[in-house]
Structure formats: structure tokens, C-alpha cells
Protein backbone atom coordinates (compact mmCIF):
# COMPACT_ATOMS: atom_id res chain seq x y z
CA UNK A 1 -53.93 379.12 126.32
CA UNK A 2 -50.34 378.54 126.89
CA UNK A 3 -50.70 376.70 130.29
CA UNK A 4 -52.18 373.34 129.56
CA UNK A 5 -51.94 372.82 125.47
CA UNK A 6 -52.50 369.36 124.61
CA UNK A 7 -54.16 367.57 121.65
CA UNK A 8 -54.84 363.90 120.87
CA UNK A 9 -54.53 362.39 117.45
CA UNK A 10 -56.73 358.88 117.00
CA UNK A 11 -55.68 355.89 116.28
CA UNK A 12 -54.82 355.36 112.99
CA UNK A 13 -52.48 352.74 110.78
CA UNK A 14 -49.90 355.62 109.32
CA UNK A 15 -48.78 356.25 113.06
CA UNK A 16 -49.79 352.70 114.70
CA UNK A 17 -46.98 350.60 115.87
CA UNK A 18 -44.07 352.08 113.80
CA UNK A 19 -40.96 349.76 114.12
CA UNK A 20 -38.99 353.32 113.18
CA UNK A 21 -39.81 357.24 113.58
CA UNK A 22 -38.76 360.26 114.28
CA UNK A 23 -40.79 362.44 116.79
CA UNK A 24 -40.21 366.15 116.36
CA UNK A 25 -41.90 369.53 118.59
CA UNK A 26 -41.86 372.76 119.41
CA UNK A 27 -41.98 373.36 123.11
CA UNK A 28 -42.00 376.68 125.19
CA UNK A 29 -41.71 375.47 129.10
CA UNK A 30 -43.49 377.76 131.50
CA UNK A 31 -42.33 375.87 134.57
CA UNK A 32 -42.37 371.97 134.87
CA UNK A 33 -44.39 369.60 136.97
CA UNK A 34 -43.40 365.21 137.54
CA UNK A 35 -42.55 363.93 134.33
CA UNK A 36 -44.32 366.28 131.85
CA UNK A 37 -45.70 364.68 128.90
CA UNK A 38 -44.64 366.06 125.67
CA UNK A 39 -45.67 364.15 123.03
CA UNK A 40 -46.87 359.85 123.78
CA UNK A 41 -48.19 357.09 121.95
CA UNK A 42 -49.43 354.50 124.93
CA UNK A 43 -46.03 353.32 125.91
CA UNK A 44 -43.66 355.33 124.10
CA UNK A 45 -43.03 358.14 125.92
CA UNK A 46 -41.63 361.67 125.12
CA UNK A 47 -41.08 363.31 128.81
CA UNK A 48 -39.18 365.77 130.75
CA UNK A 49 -38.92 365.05 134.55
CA UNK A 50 -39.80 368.08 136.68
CA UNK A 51 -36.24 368.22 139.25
CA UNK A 52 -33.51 368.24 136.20
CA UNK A 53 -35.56 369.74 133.52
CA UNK A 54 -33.53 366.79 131.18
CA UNK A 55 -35.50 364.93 128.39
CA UNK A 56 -36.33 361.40 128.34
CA UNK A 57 -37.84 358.65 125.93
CA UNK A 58 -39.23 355.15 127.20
CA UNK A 59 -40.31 352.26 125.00
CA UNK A 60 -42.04 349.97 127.12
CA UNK A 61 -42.52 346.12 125.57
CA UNK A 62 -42.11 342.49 126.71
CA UNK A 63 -38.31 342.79 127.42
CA UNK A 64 -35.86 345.20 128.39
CA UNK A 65 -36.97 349.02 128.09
CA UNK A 66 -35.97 350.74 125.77
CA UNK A 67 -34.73 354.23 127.03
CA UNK A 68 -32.72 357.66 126.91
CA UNK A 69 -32.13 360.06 129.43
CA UNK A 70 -30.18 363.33 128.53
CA UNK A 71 -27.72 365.15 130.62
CA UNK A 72 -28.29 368.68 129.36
CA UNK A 73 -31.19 371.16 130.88
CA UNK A 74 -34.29 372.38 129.08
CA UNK A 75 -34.72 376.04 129.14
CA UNK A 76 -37.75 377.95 130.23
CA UNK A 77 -39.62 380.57 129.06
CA UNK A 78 -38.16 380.01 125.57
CA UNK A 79 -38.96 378.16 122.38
CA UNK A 80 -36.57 375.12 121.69
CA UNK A 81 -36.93 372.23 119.12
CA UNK A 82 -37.17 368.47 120.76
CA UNK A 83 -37.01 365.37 118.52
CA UNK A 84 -36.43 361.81 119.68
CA UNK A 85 -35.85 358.96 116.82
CA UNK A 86 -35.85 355.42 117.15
CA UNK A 87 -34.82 352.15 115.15
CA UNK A 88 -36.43 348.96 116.12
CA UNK A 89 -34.76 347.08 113.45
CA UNK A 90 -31.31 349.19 114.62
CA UNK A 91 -29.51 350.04 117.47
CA UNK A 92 -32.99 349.85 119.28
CA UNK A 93 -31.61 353.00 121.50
CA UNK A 94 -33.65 355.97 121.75
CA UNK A 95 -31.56 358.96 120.32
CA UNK A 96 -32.51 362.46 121.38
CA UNK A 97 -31.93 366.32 120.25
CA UNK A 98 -32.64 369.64 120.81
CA UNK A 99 -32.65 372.66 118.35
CA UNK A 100 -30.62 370.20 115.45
CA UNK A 101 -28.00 368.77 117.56
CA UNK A 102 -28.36 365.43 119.28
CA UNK A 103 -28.11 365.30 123.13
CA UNK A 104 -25.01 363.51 125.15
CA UNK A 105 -26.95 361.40 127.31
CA UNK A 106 -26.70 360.11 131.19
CA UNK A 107 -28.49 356.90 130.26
CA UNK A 108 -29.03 355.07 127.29
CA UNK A 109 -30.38 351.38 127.38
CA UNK A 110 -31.93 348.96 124.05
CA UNK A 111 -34.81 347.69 123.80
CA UNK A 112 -35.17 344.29 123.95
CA UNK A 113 -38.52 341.90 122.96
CA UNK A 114 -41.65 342.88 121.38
CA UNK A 115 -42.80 346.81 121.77
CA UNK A 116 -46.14 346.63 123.45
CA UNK A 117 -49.16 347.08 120.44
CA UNK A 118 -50.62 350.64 120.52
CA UNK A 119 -52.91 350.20 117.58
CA UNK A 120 -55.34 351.21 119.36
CA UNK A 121 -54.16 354.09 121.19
CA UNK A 122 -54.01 357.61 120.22
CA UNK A 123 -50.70 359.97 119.67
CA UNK A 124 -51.09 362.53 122.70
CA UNK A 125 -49.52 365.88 122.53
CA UNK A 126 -48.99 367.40 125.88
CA UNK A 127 -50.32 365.22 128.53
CA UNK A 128 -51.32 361.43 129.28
CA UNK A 129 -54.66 361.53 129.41
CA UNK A 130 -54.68 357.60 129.86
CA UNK A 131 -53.81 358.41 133.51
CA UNK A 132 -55.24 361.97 133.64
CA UNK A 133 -52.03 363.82 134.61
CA UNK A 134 -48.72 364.45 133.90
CA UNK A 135 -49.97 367.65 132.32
CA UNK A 136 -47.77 369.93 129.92
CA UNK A 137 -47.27 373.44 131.88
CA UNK A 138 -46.60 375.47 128.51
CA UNK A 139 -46.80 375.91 125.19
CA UNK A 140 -46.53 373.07 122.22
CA UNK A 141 -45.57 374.48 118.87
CA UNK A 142 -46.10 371.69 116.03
CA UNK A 143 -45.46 367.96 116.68
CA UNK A 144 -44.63 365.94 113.88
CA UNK A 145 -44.49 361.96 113.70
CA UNK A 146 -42.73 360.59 111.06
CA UNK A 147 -42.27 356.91 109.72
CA UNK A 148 -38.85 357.00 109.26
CA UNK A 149 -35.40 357.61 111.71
CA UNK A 150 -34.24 361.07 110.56
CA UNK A 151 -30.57 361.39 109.86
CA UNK A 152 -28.33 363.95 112.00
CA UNK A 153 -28.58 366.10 108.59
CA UNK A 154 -32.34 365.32 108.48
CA UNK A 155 -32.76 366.60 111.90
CA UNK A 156 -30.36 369.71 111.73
CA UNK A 157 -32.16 371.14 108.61
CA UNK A 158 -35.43 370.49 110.33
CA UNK A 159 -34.36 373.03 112.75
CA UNK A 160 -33.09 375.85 110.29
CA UNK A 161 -36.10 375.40 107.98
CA UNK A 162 -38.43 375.95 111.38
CA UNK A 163 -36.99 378.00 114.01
CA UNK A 164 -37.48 381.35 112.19
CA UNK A 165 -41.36 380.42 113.00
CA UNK A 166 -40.42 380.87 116.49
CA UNK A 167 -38.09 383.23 117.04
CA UNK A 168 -34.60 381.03 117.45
């Protein structure tokens, strides 16, 4: 309906636990509301806080989190490609982009210990239903999870090869 759109994807051992990925979505912003979910899988989470309109990534786990906070502002009332990758076995920093080109970011901090299991958990698009907020005020396009860390290449022809679907 383009004011609430969420979906949840069970459980299941292709997405569960992956040491590396590459989250990718479409997002139109109508307005946003306290730390908007956009796409989350337990305690990795794909946000956008509601004052700065910036995105942000969180890996919880038994050490240090894991997190990336961008400096740049998220439009509304347009369509723009987010994408977040991560490297457990690498820099363990959260990297994050929009429309292709990776995002200069006010806070960047590894991960340290074990990520916290989430094998039983399901990938949530649009909202943390876990706590039963945090809702997504817009539009989700496609979300993609993949099992590997996209290159900057990878990521940039992502982009091309989708935005005419929306418009950009």
C-alpha cells in the first residue's frame, strides 16, 4: 500500500548466519519515523534513524559491535538503491552504498567476537516485528540477500542493470 510494506522471509540455512553478504533494496521514503527498519535478520540491522535521514548497519554479537553510520541524507519521495556488505572473515566493518557508490561514513567500528546465531530467525523486510515497531513509512522495491561481499564493480552494475525498473 505504500505506507507500511514489509515482508518476512523464514528461517532458512541459505540466509542463516552468513559469515559474508551483501544486502541490497529498493526504497522509496515517504517520511521517516525512530530508526526505520529496512531490511533485518535478528541482530543485523539495516536502519535509517528518523532526525538525519542517514543509513546505518549494526551487527550485534558477544564483543564489540559491529557498525556503520553514513554521513550523507536519504531522499524522500524518490526511489534510491541501498546495499550494505559485510566480511566477517575481513575487515569485519560494515560498508554501505546508495544508488552504486559507497557512502563516506561518520562512524565506522569492527566487529569483534562471535555474531549472535540467528538460525532461527527470519530476514524481515521493512519493520522489526520481533519488537512490533520500528515500522517502514514507504515503499520497498526488491531486497536481495546474497552470500557473498559484492565488489564496488559488483555493486555499481547492480545499480545500472536495476534502476531503469524504477525510474533513476
Amino acid at each position: 500500500d505504500g505506507t507500511d510494506d514489509t515482508a518476512d522471509v523464514p528461517a532458512h540455512a541459505a540466509i542463516n548466519n552468513l559469515p559474508a553478504f551483501t544486502w541490497l533494496a529498493w526504497v522509496w521514503l515517504n517520511a521517516t519515523s525512530d530508526y526505520m527498519r529496512l531490511l533485518n535478520k535478528y541482530e543485523k540491522l539495516f536502519t535509517l534513524n528518523s532526525t538525519t535521514k542517514e543509513l546505518r548497519f549494526v551487527v550485534y554479537g558477544s564483543g564489540t559491535t559491529g557498525t556503520a553510520i553514513s554521513t550523507a541524507v536519504m531522499p524522500l519521495n524518490t526511489w534510491f538503491r541501498a546495499a550494505v556488505t559485510y566480511d566477517d572473515g575481513g575487515d569485519r566493518k560494515p560498508h554501505l552504498w546508495k544508488d552504486g557508490v559507497e557512502l563516506a561514513l561518520g562512524t565506522s567500528t569492527a566487529a569483534t567476537g562471535t555474531a549472535t546465531s540467528e538460525s532461527t530467525k527470519a530476514f524481515q523486510v521493512g519493520s522489526e516485528t520481533a519488537t512490533a515497531g520500528r515500522p517502514f513509512n514507504g515503499r520497498n522495491g526488491e531486497a536481495e540477500v546474497w552470500a557473498k561481499v559484492f565488489s564496488a564493480l559488483d555493486i555499481w552494475n547492480d545499480f545500472q542493470t536495476t534502476r531503469g525498473r524504477y525510474g533513476v
